[in-house]
C-alpha atoms as a PDB file:
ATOM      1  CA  UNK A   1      63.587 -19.134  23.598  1.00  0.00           C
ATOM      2  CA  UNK A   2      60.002 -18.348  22.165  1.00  0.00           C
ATOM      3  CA  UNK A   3      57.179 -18.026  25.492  1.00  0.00           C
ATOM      4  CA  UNK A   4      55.519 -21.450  25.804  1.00  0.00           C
ATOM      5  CA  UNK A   5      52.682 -20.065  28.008  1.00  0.00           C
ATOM      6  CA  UNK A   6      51.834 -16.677  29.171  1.00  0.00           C
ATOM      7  CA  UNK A   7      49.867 -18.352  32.095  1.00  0.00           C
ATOM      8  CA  UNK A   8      49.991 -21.602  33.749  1.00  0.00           C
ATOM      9  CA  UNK A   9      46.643 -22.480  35.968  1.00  0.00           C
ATOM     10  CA  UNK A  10      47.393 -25.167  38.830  1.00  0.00           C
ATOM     11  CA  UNK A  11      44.160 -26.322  40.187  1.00  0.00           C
ATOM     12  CA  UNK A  12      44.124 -28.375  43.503  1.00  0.00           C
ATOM     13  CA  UNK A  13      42.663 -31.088  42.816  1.00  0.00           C
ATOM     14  CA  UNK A  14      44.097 -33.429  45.664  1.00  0.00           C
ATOM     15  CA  UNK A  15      41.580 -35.376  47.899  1.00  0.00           C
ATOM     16  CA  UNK A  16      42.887 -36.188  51.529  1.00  0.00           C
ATOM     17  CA  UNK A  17      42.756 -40.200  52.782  1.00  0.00           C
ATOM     18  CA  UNK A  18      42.300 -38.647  56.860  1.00  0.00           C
ATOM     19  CA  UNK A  19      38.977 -37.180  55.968  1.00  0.00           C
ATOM     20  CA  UNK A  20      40.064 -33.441  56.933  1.00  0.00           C
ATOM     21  CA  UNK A  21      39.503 -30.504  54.581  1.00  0.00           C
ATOM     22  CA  UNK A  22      40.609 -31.073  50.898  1.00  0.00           C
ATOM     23  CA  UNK A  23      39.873 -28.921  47.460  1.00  0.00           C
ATOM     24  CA  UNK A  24      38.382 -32.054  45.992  1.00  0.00           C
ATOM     25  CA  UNK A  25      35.580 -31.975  48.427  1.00  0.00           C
ATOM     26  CA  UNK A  26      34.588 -28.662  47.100  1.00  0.00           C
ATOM     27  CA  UNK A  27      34.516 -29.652  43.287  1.00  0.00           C
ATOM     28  CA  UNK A  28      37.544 -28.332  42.408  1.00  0.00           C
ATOM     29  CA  UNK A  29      38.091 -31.120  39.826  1.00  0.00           C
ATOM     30  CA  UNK A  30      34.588 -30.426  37.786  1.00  0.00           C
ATOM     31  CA  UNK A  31      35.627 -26.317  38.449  1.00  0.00           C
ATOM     32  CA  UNK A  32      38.987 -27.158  36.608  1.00  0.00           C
ATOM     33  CA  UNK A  33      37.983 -28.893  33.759  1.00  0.00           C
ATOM     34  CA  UNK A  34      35.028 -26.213  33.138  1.00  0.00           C
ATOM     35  CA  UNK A  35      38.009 -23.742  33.022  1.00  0.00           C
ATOM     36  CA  UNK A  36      40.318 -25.604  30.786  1.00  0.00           C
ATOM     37  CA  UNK A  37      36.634 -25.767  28.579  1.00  0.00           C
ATOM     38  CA  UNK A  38      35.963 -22.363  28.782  1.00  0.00           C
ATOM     39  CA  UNK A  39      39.732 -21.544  28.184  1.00  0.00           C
ATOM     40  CA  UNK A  40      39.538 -23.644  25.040  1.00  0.00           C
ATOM     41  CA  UNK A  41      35.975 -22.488  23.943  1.00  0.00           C
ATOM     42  CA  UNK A  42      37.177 -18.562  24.272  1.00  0.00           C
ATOM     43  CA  UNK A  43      40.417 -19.477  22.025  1.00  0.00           C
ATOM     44  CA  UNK A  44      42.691 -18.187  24.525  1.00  0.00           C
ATOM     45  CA  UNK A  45      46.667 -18.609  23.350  1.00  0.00           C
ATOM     46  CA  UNK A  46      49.416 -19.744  25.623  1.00  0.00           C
ATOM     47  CA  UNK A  47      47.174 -20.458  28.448  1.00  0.00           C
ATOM     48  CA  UNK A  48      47.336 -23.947  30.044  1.00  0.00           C
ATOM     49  CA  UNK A  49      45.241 -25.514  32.721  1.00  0.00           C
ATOM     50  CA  UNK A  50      46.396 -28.208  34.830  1.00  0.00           C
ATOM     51  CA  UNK A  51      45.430 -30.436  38.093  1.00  0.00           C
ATOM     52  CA  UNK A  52      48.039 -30.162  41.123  1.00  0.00           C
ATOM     53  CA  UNK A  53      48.237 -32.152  44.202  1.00  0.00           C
ATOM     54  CA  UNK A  54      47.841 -30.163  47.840  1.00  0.00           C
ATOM     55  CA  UNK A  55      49.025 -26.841  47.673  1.00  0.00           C
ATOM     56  CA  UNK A  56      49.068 -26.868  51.279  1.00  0.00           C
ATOM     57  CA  UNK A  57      46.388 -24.325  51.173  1.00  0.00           C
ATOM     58  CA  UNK A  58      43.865 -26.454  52.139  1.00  0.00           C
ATOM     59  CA  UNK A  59      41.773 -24.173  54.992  1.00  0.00           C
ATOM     60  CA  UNK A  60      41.503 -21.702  51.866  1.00  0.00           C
ATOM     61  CA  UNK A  61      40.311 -24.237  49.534  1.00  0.00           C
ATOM     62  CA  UNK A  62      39.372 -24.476  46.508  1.00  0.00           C
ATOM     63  CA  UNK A  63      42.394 -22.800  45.555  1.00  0.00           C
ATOM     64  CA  UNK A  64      44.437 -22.327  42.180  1.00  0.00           C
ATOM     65  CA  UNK A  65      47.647 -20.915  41.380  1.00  0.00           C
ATOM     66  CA  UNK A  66      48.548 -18.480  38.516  1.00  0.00           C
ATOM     67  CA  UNK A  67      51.620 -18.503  37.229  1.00  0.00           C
ATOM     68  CA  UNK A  68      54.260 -17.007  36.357  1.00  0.00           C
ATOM     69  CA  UNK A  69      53.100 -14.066  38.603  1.00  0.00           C
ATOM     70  CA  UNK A  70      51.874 -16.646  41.810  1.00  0.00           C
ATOM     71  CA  UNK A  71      48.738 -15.350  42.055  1.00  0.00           C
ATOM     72  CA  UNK A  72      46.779 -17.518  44.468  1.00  0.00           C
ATOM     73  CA  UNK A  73      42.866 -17.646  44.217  1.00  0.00           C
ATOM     74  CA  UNK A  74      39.815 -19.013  45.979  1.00  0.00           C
ATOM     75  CA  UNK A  75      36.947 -19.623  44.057  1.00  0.00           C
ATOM     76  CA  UNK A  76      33.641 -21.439  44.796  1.00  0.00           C
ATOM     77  CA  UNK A  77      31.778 -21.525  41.237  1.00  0.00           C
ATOM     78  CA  UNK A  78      31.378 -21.435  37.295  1.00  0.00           C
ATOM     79  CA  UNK A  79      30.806 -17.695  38.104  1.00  0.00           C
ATOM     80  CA  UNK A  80      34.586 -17.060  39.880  1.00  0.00           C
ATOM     81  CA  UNK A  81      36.497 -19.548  37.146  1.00  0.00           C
ATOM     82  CA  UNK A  82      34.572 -16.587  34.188  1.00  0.00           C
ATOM     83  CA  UNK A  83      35.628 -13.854  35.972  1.00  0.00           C
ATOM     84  CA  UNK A  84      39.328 -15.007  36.557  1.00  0.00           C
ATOM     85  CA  UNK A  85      39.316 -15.777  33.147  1.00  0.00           C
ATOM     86  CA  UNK A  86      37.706 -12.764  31.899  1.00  0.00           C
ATOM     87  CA  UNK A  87      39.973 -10.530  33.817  1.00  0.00           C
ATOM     88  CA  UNK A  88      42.827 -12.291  34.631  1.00  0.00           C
ATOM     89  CA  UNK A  89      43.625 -13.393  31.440  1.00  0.00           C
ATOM     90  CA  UNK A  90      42.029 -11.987  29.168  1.00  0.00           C
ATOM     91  CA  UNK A  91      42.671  -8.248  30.433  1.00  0.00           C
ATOM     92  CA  UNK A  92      45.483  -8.686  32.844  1.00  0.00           C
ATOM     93  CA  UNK A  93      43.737  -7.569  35.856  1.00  0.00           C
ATOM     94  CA  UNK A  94      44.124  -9.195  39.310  1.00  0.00           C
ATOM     95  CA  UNK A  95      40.527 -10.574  40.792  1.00  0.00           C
ATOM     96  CA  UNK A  96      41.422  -8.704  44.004  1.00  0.00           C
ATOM     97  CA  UNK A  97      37.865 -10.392  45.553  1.00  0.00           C
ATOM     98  CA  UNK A  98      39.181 -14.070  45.130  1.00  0.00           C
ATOM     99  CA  UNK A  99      43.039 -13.546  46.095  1.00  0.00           C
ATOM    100  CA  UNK A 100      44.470 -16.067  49.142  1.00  0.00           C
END
């Protein structure tokens, strides 16, 4: 079977009804859609960006997921989403700053 994706971004996106500590407080839904933009804008193949709920990661937060390798990453702006994307997929190389 032909590869669908090469890499599948989950971004936490979920926002918690108890008031504690959720990615949603931290932008992570404006941080995800600049990255499905920027993935889009840069032409990148077989990459595909999606919302999650919890990730139960939520002390780390924002966090995304990388798959198919599980790479877990905290970010905090436009600057972190551009260099995932310029290393991580675009070169293959692990943003060893950012990993949770």
């Amino acid at each position: 079977m032909a590869e669908i994706y090469k890499y599948h971004l989950f971004f936490c996106t979920h926002l918690r009804d108890d008031g504690s500590q959720s990615c949603a407080e931290d932008d992570a839904q404006a941080l995800r859609d600049y990255a499905k933009q920027r993935v889009k804008a840069l032409n990148i193949a077989k990459v595909r960006v999606n919302n999650a709920g919890c990730l139960n990661r939520c002390k780390l937060g924002p966090i995304m997921v990388i798959y198919p390798e599980g790479i877990w990453y905290q970010y905090h702006d436009k600057a972190d989403i551009d260099e995932i994307i310029d290393s991580h997929l675009m070169q293959g190389k692990i943003v060893k700053r950012l990993l949770k």
